[in-house]
C-alpha atoms as a PDB file:
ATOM      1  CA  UNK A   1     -93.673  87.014 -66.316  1.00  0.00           C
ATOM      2  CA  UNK A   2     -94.579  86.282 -62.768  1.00  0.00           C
ATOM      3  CA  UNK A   3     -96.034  82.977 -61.637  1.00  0.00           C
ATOM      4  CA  UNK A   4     -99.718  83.382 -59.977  1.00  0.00           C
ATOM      5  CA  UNK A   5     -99.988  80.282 -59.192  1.00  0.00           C
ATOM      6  CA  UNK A   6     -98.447  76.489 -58.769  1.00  0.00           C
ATOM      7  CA  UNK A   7    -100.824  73.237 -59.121  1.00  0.00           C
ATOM      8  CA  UNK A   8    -100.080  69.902 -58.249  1.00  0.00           C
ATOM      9  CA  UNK A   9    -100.527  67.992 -61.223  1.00  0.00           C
ATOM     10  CA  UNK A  10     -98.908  64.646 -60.526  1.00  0.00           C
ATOM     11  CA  UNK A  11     -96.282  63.319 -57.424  1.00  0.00           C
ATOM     12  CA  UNK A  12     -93.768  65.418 -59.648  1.00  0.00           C
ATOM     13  CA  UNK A  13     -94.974  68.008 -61.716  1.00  0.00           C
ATOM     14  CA  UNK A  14     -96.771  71.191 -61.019  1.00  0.00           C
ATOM     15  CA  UNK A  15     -99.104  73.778 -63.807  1.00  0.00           C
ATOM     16  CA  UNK A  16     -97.402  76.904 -63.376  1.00  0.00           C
ATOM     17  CA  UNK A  17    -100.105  79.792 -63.859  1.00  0.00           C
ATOM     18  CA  UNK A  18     -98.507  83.373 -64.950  1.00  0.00           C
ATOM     19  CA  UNK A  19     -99.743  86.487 -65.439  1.00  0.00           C
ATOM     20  CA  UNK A  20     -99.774  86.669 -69.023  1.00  0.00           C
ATOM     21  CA  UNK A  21    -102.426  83.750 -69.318  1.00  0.00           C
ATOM     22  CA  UNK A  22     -99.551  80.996 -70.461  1.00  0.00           C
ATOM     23  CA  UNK A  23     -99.902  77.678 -67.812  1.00  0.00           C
ATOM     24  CA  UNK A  24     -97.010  75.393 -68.297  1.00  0.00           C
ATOM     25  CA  UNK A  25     -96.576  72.333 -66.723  1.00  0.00           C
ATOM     26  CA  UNK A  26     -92.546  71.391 -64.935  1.00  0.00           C
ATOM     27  CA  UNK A  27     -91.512  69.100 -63.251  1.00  0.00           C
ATOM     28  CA  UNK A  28     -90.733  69.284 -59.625  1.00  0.00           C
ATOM     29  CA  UNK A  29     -86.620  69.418 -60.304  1.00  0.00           C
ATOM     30  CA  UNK A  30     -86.971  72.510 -62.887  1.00  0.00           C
ATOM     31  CA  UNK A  31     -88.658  74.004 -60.221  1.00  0.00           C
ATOM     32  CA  UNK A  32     -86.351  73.661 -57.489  1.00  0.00           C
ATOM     33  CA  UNK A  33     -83.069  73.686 -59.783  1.00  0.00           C
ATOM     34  CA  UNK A  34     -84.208  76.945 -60.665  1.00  0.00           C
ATOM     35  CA  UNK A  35     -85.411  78.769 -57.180  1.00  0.00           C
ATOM     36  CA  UNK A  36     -89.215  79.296 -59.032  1.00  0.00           C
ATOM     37  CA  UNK A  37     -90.773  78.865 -55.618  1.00  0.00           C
ATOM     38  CA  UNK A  38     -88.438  82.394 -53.983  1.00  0.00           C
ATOM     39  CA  UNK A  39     -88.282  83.868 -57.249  1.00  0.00           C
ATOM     40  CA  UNK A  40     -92.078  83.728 -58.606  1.00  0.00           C
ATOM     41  CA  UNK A  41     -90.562  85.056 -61.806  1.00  0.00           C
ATOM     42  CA  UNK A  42     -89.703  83.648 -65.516  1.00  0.00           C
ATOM     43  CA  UNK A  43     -87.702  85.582 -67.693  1.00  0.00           C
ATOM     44  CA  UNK A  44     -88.962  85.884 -71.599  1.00  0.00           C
ATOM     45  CA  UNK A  45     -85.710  84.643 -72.557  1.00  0.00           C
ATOM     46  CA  UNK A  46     -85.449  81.889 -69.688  1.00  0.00           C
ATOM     47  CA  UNK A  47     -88.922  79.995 -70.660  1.00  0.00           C
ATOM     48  CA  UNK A  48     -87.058  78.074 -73.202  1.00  0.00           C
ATOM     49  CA  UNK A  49     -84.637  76.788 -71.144  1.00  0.00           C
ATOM     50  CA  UNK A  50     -86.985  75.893 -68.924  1.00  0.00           C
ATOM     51  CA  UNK A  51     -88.571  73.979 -70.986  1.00  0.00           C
ATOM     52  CA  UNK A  52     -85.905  72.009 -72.582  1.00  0.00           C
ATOM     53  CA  UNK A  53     -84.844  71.440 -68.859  1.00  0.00           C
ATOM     54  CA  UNK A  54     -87.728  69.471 -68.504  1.00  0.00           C
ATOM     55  CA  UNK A  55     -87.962  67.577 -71.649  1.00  0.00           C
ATOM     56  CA  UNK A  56     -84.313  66.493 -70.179  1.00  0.00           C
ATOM     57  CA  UNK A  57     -86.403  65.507 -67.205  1.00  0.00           C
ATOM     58  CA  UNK A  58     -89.114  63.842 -68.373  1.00  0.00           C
ATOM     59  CA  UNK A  59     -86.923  62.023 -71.007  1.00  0.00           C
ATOM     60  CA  UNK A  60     -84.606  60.738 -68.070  1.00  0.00           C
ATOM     61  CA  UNK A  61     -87.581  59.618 -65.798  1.00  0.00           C
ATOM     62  CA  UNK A  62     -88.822  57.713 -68.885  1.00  0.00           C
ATOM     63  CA  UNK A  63     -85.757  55.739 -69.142  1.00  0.00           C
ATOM     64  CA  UNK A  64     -85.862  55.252 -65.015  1.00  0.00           C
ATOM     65  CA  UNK A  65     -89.324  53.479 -65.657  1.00  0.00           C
ATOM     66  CA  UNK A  66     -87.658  51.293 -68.511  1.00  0.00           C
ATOM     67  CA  UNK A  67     -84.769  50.500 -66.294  1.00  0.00           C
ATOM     68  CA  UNK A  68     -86.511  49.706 -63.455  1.00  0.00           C
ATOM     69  CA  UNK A  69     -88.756  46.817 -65.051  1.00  0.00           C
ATOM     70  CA  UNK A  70     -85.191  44.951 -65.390  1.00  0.00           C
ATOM     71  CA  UNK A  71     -81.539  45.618 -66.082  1.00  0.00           C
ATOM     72  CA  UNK A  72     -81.171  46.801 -69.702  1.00  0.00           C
ATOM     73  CA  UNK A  73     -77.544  47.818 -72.536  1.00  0.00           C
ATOM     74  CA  UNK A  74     -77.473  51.100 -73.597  1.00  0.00           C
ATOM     75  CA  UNK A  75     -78.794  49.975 -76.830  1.00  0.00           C
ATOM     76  CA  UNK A  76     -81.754  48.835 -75.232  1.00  0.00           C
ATOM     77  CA  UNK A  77     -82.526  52.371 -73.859  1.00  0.00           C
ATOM     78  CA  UNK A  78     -81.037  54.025 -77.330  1.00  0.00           C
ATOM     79  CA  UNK A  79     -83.807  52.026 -79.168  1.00  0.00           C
ATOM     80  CA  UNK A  80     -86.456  52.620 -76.857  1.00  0.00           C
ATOM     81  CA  UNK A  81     -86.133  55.909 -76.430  1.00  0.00           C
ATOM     82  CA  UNK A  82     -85.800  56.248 -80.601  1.00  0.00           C
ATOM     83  CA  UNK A  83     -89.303  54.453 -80.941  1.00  0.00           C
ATOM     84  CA  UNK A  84     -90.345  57.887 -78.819  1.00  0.00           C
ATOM     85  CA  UNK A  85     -89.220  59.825 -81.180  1.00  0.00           C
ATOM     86  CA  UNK A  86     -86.978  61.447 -79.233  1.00  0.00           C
ATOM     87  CA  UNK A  87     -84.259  63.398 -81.028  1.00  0.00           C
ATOM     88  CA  UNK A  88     -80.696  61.301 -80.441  1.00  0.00           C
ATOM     89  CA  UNK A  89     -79.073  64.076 -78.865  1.00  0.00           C
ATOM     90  CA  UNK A  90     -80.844  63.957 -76.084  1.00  0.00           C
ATOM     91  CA  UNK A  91     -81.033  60.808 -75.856  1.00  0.00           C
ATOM     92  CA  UNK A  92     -77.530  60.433 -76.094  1.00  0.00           C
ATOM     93  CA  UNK A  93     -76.773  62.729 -73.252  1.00  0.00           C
ATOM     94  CA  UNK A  94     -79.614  61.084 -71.468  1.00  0.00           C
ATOM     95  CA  UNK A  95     -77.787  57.726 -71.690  1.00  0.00           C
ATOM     96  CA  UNK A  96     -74.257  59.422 -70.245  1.00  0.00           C
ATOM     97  CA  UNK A  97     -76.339  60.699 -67.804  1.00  0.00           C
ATOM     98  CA  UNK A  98     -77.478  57.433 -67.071  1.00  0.00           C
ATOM     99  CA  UNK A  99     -74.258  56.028 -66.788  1.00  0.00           C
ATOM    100  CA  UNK A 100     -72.368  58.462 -64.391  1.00  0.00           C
ATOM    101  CA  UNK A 101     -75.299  57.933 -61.994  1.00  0.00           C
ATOM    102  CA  UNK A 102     -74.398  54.361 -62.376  1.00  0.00           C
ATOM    103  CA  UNK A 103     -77.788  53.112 -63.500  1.00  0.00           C
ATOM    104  CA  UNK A 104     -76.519  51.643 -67.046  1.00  0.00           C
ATOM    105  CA  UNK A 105     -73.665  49.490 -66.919  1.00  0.00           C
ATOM    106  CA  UNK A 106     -72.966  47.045 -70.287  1.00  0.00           C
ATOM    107  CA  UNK A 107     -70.079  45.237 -68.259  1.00  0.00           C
ATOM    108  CA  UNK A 108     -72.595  44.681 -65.261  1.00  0.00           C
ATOM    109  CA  UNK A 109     -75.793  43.894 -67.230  1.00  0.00           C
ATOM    110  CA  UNK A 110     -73.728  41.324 -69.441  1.00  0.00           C
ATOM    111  CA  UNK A 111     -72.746  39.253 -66.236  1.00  0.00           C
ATOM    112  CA  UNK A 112     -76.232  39.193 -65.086  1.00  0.00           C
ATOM    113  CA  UNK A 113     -77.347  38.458 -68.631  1.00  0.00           C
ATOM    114  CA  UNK A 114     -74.689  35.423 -68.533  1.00  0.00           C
ATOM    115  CA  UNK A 115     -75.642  34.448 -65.435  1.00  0.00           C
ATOM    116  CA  UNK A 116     -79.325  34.351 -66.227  1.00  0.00           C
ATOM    117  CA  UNK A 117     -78.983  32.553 -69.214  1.00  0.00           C
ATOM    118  CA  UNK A 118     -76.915  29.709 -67.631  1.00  0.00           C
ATOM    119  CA  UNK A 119     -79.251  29.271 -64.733  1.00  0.00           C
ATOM    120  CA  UNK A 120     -82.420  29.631 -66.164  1.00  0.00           C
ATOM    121  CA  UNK A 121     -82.233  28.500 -70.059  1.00  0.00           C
ATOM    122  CA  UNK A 122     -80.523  25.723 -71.819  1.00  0.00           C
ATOM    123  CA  UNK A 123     -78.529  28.259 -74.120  1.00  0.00           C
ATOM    124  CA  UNK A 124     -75.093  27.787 -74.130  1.00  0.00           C
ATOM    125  CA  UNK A 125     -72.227  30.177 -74.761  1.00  0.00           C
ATOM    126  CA  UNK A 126     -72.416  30.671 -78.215  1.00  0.00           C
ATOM    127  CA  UNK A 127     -75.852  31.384 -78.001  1.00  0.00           C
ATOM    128  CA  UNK A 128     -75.329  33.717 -75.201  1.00  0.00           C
ATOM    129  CA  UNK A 129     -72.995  35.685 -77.476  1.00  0.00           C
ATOM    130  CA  UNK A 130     -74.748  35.341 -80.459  1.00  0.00           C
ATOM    131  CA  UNK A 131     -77.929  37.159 -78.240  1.00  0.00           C
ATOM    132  CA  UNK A 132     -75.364  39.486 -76.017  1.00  0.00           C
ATOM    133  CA  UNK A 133     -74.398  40.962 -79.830  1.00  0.00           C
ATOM    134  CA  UNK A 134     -78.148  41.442 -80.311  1.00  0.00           C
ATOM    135  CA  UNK A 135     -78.304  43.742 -77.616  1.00  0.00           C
ATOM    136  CA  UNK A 136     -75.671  45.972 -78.407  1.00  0.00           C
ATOM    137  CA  UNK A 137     -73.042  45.099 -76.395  1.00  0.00           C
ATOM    138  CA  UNK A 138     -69.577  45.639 -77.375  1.00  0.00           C
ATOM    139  CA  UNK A 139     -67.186  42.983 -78.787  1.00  0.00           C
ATOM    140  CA  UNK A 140     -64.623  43.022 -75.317  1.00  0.00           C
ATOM    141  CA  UNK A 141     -67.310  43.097 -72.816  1.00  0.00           C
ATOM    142  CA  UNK A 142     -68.850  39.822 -74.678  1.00  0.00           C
ATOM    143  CA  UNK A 143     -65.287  38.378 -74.532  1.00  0.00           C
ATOM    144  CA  UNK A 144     -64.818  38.985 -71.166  1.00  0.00           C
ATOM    145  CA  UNK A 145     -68.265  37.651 -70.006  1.00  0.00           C
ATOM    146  CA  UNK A 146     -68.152  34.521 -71.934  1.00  0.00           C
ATOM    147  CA  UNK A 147     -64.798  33.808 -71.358  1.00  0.00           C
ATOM    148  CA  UNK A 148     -65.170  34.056 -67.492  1.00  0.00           C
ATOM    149  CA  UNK A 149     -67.494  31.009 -67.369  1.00  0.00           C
ATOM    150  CA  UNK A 150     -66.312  27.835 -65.844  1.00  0.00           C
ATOM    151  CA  UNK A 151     -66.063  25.494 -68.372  1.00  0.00           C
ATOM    152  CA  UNK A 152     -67.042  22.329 -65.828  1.00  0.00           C
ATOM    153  CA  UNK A 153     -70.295  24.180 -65.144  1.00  0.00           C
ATOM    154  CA  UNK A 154     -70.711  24.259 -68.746  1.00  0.00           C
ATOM    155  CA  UNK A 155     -70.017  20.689 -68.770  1.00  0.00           C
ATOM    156  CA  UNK A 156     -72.549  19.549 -66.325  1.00  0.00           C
ATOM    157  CA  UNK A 157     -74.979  21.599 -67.735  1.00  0.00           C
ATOM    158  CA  UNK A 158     -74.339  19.861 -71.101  1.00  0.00           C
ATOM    159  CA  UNK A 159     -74.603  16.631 -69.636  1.00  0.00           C
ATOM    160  CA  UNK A 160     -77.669  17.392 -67.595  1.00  0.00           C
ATOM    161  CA  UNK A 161     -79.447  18.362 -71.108  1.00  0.00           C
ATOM    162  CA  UNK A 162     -78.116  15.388 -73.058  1.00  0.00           C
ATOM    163  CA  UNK A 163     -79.222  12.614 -70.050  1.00  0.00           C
ATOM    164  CA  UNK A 164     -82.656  14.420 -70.794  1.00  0.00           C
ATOM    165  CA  UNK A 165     -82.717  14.451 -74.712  1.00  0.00           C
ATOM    166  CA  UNK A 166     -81.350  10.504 -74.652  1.00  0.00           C
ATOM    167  CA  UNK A 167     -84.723   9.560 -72.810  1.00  0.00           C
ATOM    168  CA  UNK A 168     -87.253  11.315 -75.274  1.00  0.00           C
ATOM    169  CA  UNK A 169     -85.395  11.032 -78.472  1.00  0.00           C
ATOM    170  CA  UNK A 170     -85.511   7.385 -80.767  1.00  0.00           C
ATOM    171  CA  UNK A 171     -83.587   6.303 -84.089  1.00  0.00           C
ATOM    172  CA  UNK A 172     -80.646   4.874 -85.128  1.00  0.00           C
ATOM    173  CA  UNK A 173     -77.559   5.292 -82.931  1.00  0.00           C
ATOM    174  CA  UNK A 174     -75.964   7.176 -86.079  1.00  0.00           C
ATOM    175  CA  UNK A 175     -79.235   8.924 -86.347  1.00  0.00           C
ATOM    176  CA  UNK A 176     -79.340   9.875 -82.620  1.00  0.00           C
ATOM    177  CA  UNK A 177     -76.037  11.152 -82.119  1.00  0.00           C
ATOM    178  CA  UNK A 178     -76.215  13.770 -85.251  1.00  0.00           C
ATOM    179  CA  UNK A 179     -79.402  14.454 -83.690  1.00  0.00           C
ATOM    180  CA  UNK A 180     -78.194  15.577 -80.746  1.00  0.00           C
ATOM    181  CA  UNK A 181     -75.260  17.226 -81.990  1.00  0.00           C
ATOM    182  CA  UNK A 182     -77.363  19.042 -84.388  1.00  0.00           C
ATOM    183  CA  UNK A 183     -79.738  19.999 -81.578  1.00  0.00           C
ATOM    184  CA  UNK A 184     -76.967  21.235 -79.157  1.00  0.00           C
ATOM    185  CA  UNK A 185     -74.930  22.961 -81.666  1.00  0.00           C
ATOM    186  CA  UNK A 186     -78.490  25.165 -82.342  1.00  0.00           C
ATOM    187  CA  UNK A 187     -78.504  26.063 -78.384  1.00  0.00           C
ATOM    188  CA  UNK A 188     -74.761  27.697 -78.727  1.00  0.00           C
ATOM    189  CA  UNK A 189     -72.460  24.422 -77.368  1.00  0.00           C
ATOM    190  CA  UNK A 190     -69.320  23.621 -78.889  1.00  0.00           C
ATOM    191  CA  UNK A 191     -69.373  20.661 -81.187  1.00  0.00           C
ATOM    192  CA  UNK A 192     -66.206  19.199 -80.006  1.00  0.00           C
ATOM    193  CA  UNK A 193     -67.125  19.403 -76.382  1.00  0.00           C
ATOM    194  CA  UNK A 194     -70.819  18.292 -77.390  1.00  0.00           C
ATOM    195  CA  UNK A 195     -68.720  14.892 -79.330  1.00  0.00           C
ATOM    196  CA  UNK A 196     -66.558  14.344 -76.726  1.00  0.00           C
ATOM    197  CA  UNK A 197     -69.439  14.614 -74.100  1.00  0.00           C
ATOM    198  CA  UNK A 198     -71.765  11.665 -75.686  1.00  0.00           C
ATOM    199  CA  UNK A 199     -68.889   9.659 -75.929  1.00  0.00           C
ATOM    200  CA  UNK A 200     -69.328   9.271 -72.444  1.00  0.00           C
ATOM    201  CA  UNK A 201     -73.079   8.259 -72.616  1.00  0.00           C
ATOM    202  CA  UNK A 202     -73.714   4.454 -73.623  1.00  0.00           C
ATOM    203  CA  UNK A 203     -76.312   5.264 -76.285  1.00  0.00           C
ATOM    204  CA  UNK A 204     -77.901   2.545 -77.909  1.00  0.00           C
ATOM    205  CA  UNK A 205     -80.069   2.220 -80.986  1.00  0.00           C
ATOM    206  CA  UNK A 206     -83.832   2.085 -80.350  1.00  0.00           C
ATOM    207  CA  UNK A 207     -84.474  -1.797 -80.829  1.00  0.00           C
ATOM    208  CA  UNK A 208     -88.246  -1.308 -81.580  1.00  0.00           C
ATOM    209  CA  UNK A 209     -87.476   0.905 -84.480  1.00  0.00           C
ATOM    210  CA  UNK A 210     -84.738  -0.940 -85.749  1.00  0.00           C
ATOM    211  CA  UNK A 211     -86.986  -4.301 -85.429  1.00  0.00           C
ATOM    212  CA  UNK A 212     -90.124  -2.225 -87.247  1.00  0.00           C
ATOM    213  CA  UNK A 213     -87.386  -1.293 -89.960  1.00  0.00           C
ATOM    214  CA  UNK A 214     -86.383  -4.734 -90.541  1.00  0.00           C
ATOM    215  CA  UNK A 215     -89.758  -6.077 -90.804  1.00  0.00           C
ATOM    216  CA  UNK A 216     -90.861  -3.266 -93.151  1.00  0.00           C
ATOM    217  CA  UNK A 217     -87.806  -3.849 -95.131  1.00  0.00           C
ATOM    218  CA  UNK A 218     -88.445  -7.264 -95.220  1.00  0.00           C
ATOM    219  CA  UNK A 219     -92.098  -7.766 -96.010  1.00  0.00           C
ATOM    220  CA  UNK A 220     -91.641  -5.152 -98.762  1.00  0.00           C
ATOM    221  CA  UNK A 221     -88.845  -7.204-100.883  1.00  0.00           C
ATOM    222  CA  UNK A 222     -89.352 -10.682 -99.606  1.00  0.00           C
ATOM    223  CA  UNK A 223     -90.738 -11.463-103.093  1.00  0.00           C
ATOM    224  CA  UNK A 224     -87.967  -9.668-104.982  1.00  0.00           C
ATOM    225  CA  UNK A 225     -84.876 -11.435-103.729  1.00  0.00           C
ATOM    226  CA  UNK A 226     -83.363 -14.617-102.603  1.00  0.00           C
ATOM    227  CA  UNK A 227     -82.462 -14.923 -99.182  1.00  0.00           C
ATOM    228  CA  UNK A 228     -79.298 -14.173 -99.159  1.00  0.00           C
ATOM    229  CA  UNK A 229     -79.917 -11.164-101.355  1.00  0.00           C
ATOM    230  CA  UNK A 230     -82.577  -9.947 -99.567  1.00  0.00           C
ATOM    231  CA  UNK A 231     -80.485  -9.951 -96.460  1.00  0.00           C
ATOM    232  CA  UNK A 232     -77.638  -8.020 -98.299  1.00  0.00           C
ATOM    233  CA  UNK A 233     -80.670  -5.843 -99.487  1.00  0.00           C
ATOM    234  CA  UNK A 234     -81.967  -5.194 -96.029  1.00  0.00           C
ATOM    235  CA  UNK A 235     -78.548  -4.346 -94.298  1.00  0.00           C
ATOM    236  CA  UNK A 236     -77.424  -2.106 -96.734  1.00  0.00           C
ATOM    237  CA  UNK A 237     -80.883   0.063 -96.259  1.00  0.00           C
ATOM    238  CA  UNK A 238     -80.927  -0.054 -92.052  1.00  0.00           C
ATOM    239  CA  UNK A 239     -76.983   1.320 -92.489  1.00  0.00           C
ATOM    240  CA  UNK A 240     -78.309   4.257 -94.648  1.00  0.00           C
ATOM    241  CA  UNK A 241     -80.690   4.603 -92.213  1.00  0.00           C
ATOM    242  CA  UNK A 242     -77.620   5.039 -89.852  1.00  0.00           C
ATOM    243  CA  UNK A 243     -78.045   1.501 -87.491  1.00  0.00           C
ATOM    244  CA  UNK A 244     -74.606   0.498 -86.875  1.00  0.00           C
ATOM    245  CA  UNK A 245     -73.258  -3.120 -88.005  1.00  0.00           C
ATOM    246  CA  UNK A 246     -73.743  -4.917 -85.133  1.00  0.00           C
ATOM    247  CA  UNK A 247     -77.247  -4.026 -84.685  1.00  0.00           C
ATOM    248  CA  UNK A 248     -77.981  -5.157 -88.165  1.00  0.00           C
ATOM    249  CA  UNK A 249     -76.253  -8.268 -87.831  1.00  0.00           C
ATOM    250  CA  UNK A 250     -78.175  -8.806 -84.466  1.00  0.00           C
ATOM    251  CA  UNK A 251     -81.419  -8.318 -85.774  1.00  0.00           C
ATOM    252  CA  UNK A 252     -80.243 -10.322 -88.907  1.00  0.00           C
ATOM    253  CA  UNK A 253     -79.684 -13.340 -86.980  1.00  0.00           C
ATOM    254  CA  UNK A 254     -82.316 -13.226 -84.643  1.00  0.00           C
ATOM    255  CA  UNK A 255     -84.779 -13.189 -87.396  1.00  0.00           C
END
């Protein structure tokens, strides 16, 4: 079959015209890869080839696009090229492909990933892993990322959070502090290090609350008990409510 004809179609692909009637579109690379432009001529039996040549193209410029938006895992561009039905062959040779050429990197993305995620998000490094697993990365890369941050910066970014979360958070000082190590726990810190970090906070019970408590308390079984009962009464309730003895016998007294 001899080509008539070549028509740009795109910044990329051309419609090849032959004699037979058939118009089939390649890209620019089958073209050239091929020497269409000296040759003018398909073989019958080459017309398949060329055509899985540029499904390999236009498969491999898909995942270019997808890269380029940001860095992305393999499993990233496994998945996405799956949802586009494309058989996993080629997108498994598409991926190699990838990598030689140095475009997909799990090792590389990971650090960035890390990197990101301590700079730009309160997640700390279990939560990092936890998502880093989500992608598709492999068990030693995740190691070796997480285990390559400093630990201070971890600290001060722990600190930074919890100096925030003291200001906007109320309760009990029992309250407040499983709070917080509920709350940090959830965004991937280390409970010991979380612990051992608000020991070094001077956090306080919120003396409105514990004041509105008492009164509540107070005007609720005033009529119930004796004084002294009552008062027994009343402390035992604001420690289940997790107020710590001395603010109990502080509000106590002053009341």
């Amino acid at each position: 079959m001899k080509i008539i004809k070549f028509k740009k179609v795109s910044n990329d692909k051309y419609k090849i015209y032959l004699d037979d009637g058939k118009e089939i579109s390649l890209f620019e690379d089958v073209i050239v890869n091929n020497n269409l432009l000296l040759t003018k001529e398909i073989k019958e039996d080459e017309l398949e080839a060329l055509l899985n040549q540029n499904n390999d193209v236009y498969v491999y410029q898909m995942s270019i696009r997808f890269i380029s938006i940001r860095m992305r895992s393999k499993s990233e561009v496994f998945n996405y090229l799956l949802k586009k039905n494309i058989p996993e062959s080629l997108i498994n040779s598409t991926i190699n492909k990838l990598i030689k050429k140095g475009y997909l990197d799990d090792l590389r993305f990971s650090k960035s990933y890390v990197n990101d995620k301590m700079l730009l998000s309160n997640y700390g490094p279990y939560k990092i892993r936890e998502n880093l697993v989500k992608l598709g990365i492999e068990i030693d890369v995740i190691n070796e990322v997480i285990e390559s941050i400093d630990s201070d910066l971890i600290k001060e970014k722990l600190d930074s959070l919890i100096e925030k979360q003291i200001k906007v958070r109320r309760g009990s000082l029992n309250s407040l502090k499983l709070k917080l190590i509920n709350y940090f726990v959830n965004l991937g810190y280390q409970k010991d290090m979380i612990v051992n970090e608000l020991s070094c906070f001077n956090l306080k019970s919120d003396g409105q609350k514990l004041k509105n408590d008492y009164n509540k308390l107070y005007n609720k079984y005033k009529d119930k008990y004796d004084n002294s009962k009552l008062m027994y009464f009343i402390a035992q309730k604001l420690y289940a409510k997790g107020y710590t003895s001395d603010d109990i016998k502080s509000i106590i007294n002053s009341n």
